[in-house]
Protein backbone atom coordinates (compact mmCIF):
# COMPACT_ATOMS: atom_id res chain seq x y z
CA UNK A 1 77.48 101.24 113.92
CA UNK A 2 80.54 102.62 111.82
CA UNK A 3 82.70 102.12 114.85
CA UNK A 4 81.72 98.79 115.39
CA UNK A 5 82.63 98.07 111.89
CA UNK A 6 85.85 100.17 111.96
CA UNK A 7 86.87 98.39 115.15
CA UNK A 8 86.24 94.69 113.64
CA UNK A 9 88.10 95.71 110.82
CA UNK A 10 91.34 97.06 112.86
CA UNK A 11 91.19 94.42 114.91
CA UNK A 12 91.14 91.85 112.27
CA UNK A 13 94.17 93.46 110.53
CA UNK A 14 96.16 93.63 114.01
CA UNK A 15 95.67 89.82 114.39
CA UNK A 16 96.45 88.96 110.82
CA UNK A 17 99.83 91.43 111.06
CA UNK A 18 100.64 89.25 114.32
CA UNK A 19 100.20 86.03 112.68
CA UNK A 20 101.86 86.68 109.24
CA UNK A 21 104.39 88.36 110.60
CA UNK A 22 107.48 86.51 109.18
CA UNK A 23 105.67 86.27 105.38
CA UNK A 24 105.10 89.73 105.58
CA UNK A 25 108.96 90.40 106.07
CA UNK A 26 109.96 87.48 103.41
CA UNK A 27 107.72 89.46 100.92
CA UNK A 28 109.75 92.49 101.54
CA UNK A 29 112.76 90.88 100.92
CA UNK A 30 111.38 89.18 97.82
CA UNK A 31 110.25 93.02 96.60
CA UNK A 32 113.69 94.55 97.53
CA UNK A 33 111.95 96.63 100.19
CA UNK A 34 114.87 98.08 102.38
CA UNK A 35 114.96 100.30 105.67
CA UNK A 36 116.22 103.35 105.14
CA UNK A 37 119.06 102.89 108.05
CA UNK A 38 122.71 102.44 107.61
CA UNK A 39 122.69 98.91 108.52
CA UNK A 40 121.12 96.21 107.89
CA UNK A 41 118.33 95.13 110.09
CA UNK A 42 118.30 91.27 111.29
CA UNK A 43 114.96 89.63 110.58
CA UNK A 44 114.27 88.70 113.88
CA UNK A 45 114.27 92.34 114.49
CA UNK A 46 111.95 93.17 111.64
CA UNK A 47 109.10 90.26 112.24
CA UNK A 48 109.52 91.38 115.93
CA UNK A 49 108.61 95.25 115.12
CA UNK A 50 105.77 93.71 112.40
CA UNK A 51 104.40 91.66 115.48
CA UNK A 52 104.63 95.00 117.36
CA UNK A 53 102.68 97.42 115.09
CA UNK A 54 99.83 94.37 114.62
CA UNK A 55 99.54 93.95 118.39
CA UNK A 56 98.97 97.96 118.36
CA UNK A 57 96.83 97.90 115.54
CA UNK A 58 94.56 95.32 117.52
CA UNK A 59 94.31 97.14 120.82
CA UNK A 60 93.37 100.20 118.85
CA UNK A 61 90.37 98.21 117.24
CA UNK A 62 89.57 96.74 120.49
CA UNK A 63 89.49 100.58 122.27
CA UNK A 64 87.19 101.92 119.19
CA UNK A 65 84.87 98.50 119.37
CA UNK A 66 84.44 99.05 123.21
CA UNK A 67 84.28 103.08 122.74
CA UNK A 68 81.31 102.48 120.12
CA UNK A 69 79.60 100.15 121.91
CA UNK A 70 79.16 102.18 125.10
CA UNK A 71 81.62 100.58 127.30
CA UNK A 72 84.28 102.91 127.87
């Protein structure tokens, strides 16, 4: 049962990181969070990567939902 709920959870997070993707980079910018890099980083690149770690973050959720529930 704590899978499921673990798995809903990441799953819900992965989608909302894929859809708010380019107001999670504006807030950055609006909190003068920086990458640590030499140059700057276009934001294209950065709502790209953001889109990138929530589409992980999903399929994650989705493997621990189908591991708890007996399917893999």
């Amino acid at each position: 049962m704590f899978g499921l709920a673990v798995g809903a959870v990441l799953i819900g997070l992965g989608l909302a990181g894929i859809r708010y993707a380019p107001a999670i980079v504006e807030a950055q910018h609006r909190q003068g969070m920086t990458p640590y890099g030499d140059g700057p980083i276009e934001d294209d690149d950065r709502v790209s990567v953001t889109k990138a770690v929530g589409a992980v973050v999903a399929v994650a959720g989705l493997l621990v939902l189908a591991s708890s529930a007996g399917v893999l």
